[in-house]
Each structure stands twice: as C-alpha cells, then as structure tokens.
N, C-alpha and C. Protein backbone atom coordinates (compact mmCIF):
# COMPACT_ATOMS: atom_id res chain seq x y z
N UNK A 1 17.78 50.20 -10.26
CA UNK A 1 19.00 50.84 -9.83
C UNK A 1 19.12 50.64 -8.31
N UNK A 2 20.62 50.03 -7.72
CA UNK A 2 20.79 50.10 -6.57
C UNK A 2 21.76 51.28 -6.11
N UNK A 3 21.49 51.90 -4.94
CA UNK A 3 22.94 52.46 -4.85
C UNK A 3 23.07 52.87 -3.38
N UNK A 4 24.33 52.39 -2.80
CA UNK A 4 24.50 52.43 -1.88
C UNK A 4 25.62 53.48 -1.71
N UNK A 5 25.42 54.35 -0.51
CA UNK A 5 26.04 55.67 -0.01
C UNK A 5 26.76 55.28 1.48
N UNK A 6 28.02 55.75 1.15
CA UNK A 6 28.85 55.36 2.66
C UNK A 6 29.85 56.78 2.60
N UNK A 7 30.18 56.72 4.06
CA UNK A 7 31.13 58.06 3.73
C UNK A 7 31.49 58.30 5.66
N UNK A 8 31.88 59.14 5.77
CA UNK A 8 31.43 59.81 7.37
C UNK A 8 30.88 60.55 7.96
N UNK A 9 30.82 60.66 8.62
CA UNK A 9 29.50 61.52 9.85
C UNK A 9 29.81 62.46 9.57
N UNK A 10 28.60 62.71 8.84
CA UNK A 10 28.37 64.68 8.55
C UNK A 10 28.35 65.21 7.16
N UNK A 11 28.57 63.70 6.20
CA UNK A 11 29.48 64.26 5.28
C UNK A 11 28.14 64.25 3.59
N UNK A 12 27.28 64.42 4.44
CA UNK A 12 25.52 64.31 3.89
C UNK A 12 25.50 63.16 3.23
N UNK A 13 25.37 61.59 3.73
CA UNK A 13 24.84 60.81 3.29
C UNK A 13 23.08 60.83 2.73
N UNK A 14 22.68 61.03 4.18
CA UNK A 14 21.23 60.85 4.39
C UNK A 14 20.67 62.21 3.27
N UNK A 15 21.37 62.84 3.44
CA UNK A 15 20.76 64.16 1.79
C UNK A 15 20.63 63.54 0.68
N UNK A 16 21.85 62.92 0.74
CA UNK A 16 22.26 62.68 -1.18
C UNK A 16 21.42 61.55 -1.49
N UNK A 17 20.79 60.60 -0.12
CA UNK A 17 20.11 59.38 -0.15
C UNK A 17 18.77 59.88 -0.80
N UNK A 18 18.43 61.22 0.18
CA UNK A 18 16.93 61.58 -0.44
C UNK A 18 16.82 62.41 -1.35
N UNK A 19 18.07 62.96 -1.69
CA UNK A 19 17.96 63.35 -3.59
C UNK A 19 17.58 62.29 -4.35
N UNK A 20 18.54 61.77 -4.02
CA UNK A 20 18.64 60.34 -4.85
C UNK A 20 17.39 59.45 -5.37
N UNK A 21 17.36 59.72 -3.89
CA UNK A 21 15.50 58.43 -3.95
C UNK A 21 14.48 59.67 -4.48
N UNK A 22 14.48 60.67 -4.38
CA UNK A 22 13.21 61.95 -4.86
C UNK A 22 13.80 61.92 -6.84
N UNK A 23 14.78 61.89 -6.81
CA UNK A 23 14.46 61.88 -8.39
C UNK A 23 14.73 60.73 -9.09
N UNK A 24 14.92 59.87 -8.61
CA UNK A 24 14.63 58.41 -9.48
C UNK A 24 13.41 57.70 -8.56
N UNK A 25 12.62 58.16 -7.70
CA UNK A 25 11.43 57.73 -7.57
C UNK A 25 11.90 56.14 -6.88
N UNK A 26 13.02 56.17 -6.21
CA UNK A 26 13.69 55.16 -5.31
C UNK A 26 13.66 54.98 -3.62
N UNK A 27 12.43 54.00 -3.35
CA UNK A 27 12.80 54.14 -2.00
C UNK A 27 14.19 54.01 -0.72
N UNK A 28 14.16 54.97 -0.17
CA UNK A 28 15.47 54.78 1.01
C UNK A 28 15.19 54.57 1.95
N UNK A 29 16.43 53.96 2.55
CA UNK A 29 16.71 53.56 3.66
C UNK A 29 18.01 53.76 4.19
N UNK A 30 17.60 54.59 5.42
CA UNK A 30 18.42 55.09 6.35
C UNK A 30 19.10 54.18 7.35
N UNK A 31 20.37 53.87 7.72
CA UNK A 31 20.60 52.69 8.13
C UNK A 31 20.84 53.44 9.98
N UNK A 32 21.12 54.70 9.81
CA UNK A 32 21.04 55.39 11.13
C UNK A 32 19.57 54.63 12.12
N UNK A 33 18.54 55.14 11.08
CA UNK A 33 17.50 54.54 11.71
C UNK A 33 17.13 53.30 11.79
N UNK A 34 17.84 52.40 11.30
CA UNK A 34 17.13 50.61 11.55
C UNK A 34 18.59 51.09 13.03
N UNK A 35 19.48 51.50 13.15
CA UNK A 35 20.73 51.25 14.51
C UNK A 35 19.60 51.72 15.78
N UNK A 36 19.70 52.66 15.33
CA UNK A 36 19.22 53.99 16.41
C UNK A 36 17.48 53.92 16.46
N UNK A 37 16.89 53.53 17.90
CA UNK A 37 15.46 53.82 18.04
C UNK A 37 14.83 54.55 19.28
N UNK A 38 13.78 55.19 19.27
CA UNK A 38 13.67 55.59 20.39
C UNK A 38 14.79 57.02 21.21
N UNK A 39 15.54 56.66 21.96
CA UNK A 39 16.04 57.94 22.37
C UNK A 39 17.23 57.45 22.74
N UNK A 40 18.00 56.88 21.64
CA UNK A 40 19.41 56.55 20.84
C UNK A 40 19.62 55.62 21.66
N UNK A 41 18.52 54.44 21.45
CA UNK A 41 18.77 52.77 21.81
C UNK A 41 19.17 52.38 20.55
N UNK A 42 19.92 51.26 20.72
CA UNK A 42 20.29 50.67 19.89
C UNK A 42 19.84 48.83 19.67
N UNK A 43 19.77 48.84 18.22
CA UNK A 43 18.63 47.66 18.26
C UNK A 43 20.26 46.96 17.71
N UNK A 44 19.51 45.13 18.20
CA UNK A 44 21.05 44.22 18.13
C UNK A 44 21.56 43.61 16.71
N UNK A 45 22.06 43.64 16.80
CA UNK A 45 22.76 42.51 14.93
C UNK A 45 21.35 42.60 14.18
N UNK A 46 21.47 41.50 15.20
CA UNK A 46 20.17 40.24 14.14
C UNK A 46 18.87 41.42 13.58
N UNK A 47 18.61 42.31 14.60
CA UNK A 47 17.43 42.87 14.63
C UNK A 47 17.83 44.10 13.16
N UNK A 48 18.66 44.22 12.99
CA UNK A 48 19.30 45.35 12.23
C UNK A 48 19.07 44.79 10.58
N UNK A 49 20.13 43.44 10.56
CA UNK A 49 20.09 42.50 9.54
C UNK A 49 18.79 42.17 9.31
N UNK A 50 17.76 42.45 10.08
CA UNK A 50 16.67 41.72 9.80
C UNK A 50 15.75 42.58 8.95
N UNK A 51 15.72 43.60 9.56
CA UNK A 51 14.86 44.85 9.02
C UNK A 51 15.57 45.41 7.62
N UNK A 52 16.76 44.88 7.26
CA UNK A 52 17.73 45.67 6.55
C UNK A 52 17.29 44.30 4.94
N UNK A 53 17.25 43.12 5.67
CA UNK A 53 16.67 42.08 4.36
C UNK A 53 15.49 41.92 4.10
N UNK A 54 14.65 42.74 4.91
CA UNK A 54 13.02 42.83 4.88
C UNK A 54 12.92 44.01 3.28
N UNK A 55 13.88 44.94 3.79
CA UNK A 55 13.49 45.99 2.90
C UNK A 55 14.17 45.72 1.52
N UNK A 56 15.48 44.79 1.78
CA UNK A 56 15.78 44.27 0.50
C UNK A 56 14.88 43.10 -0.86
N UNK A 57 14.13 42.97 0.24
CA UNK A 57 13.30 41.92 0.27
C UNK A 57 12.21 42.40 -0.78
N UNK A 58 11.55 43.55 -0.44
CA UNK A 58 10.36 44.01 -0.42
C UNK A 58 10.96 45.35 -1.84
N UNK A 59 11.86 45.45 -2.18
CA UNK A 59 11.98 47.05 -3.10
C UNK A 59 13.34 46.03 -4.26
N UNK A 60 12.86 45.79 -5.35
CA UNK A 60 14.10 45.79 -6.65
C UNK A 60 15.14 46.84 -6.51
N UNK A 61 14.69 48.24 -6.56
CA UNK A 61 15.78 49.10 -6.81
C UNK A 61 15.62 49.78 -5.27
N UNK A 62 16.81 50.59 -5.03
CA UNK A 62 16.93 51.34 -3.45
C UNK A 62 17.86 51.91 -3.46
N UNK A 63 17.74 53.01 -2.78
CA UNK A 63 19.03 53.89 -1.95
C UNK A 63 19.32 53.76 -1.06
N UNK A 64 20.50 53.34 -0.32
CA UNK A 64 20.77 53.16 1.20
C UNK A 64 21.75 53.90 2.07
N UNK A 65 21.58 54.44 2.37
CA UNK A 65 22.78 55.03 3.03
C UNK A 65 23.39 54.31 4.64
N UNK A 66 24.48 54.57 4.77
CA UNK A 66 25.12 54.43 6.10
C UNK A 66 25.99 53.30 5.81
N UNK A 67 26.72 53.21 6.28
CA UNK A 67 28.29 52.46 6.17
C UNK A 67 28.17 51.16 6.93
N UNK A 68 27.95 50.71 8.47
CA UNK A 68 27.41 49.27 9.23
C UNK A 68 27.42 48.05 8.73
N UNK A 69 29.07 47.95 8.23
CA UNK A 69 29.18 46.90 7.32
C UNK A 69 28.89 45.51 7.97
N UNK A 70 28.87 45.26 9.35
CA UNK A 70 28.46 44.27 9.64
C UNK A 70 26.74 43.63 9.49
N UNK A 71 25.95 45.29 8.86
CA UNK A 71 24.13 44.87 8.82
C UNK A 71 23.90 44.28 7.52
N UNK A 72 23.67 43.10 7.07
CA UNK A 72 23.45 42.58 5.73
C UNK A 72 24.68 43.18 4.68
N UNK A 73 25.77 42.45 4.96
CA UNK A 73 26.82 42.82 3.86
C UNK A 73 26.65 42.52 2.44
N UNK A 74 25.36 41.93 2.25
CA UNK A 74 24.98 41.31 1.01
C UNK A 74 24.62 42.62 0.04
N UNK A 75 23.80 43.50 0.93
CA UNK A 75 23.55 44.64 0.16
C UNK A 75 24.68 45.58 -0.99
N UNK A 76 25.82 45.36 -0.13
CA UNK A 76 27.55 46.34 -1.26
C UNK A 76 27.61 45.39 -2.30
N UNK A 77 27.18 43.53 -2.51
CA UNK A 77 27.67 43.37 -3.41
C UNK A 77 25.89 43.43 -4.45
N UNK A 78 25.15 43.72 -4.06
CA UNK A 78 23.68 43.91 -4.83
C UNK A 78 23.96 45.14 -5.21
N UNK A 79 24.67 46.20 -4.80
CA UNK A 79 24.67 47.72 -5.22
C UNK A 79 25.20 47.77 -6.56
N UNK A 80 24.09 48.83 -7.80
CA UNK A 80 24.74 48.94 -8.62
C UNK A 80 25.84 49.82 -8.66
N UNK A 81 25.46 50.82 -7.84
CA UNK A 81 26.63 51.93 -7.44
C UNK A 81 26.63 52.08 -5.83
N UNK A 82 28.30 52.56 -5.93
CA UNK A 82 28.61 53.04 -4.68
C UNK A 82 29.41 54.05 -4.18
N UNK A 83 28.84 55.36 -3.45
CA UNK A 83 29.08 56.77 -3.48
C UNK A 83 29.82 56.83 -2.11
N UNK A 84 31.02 57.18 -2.43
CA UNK A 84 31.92 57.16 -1.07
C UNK A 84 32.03 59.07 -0.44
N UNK A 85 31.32 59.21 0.23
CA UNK A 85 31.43 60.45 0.34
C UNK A 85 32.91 60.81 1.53
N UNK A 86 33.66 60.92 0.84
CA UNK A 86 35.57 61.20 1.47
C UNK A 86 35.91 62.84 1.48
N UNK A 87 34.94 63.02 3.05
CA UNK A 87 35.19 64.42 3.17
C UNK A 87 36.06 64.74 4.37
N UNK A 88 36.67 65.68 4.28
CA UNK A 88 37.87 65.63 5.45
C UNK A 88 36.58 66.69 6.35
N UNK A 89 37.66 65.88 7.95
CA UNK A 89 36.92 66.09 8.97
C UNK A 89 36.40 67.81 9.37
N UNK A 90 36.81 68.58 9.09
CA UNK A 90 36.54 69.91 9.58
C UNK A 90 34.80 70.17 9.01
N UNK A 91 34.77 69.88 7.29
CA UNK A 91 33.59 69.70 6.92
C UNK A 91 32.55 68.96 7.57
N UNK A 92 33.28 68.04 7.98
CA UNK A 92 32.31 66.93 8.26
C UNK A 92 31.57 67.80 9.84
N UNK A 93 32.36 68.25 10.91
CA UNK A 93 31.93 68.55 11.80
C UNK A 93 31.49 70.26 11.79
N UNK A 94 31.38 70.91 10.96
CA UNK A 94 30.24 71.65 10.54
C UNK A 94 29.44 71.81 10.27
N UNK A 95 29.24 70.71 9.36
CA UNK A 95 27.98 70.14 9.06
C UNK A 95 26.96 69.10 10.09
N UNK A 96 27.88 68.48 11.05
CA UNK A 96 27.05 68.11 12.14
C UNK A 96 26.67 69.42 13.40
N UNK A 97 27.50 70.11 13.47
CA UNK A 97 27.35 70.92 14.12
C UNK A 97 26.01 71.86 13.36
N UNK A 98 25.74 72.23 12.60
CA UNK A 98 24.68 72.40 11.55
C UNK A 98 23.65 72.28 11.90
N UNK A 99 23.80 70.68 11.38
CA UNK A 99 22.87 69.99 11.49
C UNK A 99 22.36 69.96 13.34
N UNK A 100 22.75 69.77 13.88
CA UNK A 100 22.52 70.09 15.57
C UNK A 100 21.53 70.96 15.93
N UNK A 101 22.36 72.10 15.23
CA UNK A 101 21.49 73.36 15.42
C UNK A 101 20.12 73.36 15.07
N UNK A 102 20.01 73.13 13.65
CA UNK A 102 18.60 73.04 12.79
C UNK A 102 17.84 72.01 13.39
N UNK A 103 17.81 70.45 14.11
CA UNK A 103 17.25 70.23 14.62
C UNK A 103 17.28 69.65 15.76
N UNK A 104 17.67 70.41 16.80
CA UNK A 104 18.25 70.28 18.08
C UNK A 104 16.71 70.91 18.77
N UNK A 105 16.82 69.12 19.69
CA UNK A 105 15.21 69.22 20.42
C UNK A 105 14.27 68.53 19.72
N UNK A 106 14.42 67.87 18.37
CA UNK A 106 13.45 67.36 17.43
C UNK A 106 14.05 66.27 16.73
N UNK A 107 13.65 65.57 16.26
CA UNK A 107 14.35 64.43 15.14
C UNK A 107 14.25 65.06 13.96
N UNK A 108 15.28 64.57 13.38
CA UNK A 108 15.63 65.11 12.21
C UNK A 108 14.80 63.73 10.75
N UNK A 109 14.53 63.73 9.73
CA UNK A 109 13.39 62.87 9.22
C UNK A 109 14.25 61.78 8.99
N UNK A 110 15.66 61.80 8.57
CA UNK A 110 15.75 60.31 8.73
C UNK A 110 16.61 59.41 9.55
N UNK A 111 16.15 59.87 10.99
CA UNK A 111 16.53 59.25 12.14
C UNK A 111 15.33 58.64 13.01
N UNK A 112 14.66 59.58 13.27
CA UNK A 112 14.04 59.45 14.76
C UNK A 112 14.13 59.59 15.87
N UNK A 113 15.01 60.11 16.25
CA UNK A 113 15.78 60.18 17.31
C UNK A 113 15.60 61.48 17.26
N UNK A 114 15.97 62.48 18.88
CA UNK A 114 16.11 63.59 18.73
C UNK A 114 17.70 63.93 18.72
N UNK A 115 17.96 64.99 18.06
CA UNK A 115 18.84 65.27 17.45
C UNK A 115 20.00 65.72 18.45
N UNK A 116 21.30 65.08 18.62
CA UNK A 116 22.11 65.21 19.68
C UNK A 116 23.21 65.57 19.75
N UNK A 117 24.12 66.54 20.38
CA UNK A 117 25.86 66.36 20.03
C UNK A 117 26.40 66.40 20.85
N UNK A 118 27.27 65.36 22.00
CA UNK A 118 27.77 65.32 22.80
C UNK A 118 29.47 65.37 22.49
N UNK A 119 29.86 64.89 23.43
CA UNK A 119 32.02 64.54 23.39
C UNK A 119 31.99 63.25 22.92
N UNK A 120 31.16 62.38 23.27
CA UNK A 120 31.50 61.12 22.50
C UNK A 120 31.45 61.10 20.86
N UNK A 121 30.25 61.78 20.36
CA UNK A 121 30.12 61.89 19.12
C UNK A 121 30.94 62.95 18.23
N UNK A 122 31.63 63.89 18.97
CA UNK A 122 32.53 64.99 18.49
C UNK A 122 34.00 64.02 18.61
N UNK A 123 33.76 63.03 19.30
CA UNK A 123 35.28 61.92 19.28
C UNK A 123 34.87 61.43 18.10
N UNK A 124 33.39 61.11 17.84
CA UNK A 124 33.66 59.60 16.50
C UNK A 124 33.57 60.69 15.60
N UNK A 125 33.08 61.80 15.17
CA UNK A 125 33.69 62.33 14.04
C UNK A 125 34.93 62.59 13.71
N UNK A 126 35.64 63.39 14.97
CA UNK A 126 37.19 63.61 13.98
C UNK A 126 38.12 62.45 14.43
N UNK A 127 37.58 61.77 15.02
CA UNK A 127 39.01 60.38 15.26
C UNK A 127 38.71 58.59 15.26
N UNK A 128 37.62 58.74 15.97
CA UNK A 128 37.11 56.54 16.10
C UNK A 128 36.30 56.61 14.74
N UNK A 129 35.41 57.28 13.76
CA UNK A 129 34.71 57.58 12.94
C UNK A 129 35.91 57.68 11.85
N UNK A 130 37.20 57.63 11.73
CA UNK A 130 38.59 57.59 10.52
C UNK A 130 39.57 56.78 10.81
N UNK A 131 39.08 55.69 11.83
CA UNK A 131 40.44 54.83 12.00
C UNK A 131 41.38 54.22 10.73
N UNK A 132 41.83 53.77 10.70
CA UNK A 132 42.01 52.78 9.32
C UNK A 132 41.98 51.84 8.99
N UNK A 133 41.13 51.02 9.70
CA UNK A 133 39.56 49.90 10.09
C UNK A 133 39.19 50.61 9.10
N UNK A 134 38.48 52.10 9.83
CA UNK A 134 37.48 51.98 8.82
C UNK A 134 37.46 52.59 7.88
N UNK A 135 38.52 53.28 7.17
CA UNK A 135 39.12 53.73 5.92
C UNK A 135 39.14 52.49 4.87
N UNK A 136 39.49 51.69 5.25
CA UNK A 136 39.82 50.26 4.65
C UNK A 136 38.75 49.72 4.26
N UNK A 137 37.99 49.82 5.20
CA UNK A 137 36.57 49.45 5.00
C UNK A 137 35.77 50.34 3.60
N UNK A 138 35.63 51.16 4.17
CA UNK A 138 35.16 51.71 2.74
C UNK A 138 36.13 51.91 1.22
N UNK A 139 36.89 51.71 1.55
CA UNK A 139 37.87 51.82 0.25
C UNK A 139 38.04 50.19 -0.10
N UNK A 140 37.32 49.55 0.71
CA UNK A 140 37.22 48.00 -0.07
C UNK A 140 35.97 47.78 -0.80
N UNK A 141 34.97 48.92 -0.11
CA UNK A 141 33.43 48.49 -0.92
C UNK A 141 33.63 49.30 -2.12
N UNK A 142 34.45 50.15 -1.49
CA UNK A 142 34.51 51.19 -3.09
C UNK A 142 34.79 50.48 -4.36
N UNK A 143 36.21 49.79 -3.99
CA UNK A 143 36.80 49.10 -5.07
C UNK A 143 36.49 47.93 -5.23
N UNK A 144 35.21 47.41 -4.43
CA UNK A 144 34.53 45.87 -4.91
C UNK A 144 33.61 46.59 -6.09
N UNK A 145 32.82 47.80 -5.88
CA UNK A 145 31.30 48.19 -6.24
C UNK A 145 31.39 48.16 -7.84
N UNK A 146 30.42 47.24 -8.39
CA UNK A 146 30.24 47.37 -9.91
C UNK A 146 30.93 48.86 -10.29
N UNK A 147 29.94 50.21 -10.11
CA UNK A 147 30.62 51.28 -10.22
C UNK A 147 30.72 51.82 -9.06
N UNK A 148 32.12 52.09 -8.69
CA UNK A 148 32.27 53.65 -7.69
C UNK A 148 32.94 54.74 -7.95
N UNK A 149 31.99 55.53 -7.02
CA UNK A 149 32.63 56.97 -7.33
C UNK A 149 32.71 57.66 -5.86
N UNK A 150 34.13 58.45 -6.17
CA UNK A 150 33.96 58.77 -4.81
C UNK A 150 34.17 60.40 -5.04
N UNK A 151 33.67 61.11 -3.80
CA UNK A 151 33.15 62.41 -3.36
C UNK A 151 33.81 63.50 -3.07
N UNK A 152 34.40 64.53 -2.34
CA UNK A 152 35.02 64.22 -1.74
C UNK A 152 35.09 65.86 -1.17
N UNK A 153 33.98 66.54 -1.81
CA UNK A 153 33.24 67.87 -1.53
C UNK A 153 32.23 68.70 -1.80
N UNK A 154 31.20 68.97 -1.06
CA UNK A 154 29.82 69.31 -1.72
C UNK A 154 29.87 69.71 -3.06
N UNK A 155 31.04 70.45 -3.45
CA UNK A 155 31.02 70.74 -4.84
C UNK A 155 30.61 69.22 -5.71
N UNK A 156 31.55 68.45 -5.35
CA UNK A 156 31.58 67.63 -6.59
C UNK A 156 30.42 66.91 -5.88
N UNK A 157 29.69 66.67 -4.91
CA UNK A 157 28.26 66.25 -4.86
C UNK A 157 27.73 66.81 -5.69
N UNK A 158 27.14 68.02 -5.80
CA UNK A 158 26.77 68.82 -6.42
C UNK A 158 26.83 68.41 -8.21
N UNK A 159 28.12 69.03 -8.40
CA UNK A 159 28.03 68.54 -9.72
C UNK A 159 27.86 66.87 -10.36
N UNK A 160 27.92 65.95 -9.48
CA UNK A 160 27.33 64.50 -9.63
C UNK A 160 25.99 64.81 -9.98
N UNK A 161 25.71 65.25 -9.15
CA UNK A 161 24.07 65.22 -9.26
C UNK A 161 23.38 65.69 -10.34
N UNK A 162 24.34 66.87 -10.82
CA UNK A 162 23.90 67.58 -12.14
C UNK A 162 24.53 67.04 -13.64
N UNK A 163 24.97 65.69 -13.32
CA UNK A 163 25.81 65.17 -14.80
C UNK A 163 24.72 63.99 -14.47
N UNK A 164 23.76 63.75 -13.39
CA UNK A 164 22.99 62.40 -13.99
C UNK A 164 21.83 62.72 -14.48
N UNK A 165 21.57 61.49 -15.44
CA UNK A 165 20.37 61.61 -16.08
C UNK A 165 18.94 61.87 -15.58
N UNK A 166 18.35 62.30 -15.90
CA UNK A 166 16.69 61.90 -15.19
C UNK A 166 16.49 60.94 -15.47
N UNK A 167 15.00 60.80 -14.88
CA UNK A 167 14.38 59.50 -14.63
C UNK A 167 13.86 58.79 -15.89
C-alpha cells in the first residue's frame, strides 16, 4: 500500500501520516523534514529528490506526507491512495497555533527543527499556502490518484480512519 497525504499547513498531515504508518505497519516519510534541516535550512532540489528516491527506493509500501510537488513527482503517480486534507483556513491556523504551543522551544518528531511561528508563516497559512497554483495543484493529484479521497474536517478524518480495515 502506497499513500500519499497532501493538504495545508495545519491541517494534520504529519498525524494522519503516523496513524497511518502505526497501523498498517508502514514506514513514513515526512517531506517537511527531507525540506527543512537543522534550524529551518533548507536543503536544494536535487538534495530533496534525492533523499525522497532513496526512500522510494528502499520501502514497497509508504506513507508520505507533504505536498512539494516539485520533490520526486513520480511518487503521486506510484500512490495507491491520495488523502487531500481540504480544511478551511481558520482550522488550519489553530491547529498550528496548537501545535506552536505544545512544542514551542523543541522539535516536534516529524520535523526536526524547533518548532516556530512567525508573520511569514501566519502569511503562508491563510494566503501564499491557498493560492490557486496551489489549489490546482492538489486538485490535479487528487483527480490523477488511482483512489482519492478528500477530507475536509477532523471529523471526517476521524471517521476515515474508523471505516478502514486493519492490517
């Protein structure tokens, strides 16, 4: 099983990645962390793509989260599924704001980075983070993906999670 998770900032990718991977016994990969190293450097293309076909490389089945359609685009069409998490912005920045709190001063496990919230990043959640670039963008992997399904509130996360099968 492949399945790849895209959505926007805040809108619990990196959760649903490690549900995901904890009950089908699927390793993940966080795509925050192949971008982001160190103390929110950013590693280049190649270096991204590289680490991103290593792990494709190395695992049959996977969970991936993060959207970076330019890091190995090969991965959306290998996905058996693809989980569009389409949460409107107020959620989304509660949940980063949240998330801030809980680990603000520390990295959070699937980053590395310590955990940050400035004006630039309160811009890419409610406005450069929904252009319609990148609406488009995900509503093209959606409607390429063998299966997609899309999200579109913890509820119906929630109940996804509880209509799939075990392992």
């Amino acid at each position: 099983m492949r399945i790849q998770i895209i959505g926007y900032s805040g809108s619990g990718k990196s959760t649903l990645a490690r549900r995901l991977g904890e009950r089908y016994g699927l390793p993940v990969l966080h795509l925050d962390a192949v971008q982001f190293y160190g103390n929110w450097s950013e590693r280049s293309l190649e270096e991204q793509s590289a680490l991103v076909q290593q792990f494709l490389g190395q695992n049959e089945s996977w969970v991936i989260d993060g959207n970076y359609s330019r890091v190995c685009p090969q991965r959306f069409e290998m996905a058996d599924i693809c989980i569009f998490l389409d949460f409107a912005r107020i959620p989304c920045l509660v949940a980063c704001l949240q998330r801030y709190w809980h680990f603000r001063g520390k990295a959070r496990p699937s980053l590395g980075c310590k955990e940050k919230f400035d004006a630039e990043f309160l811009r890419w959640i409610l406005y450069e983070g929904r252009t319609e670039a990148h609406r488009a963008g995900h509503e093209a992997h959606l409607a390429a993906a063998k299966t997609g399904v899309r999200l579109r509130t913890r509820r119906q996360v929630a109940e996804y999670l509880a209509s799939l099968p075990l392992k």
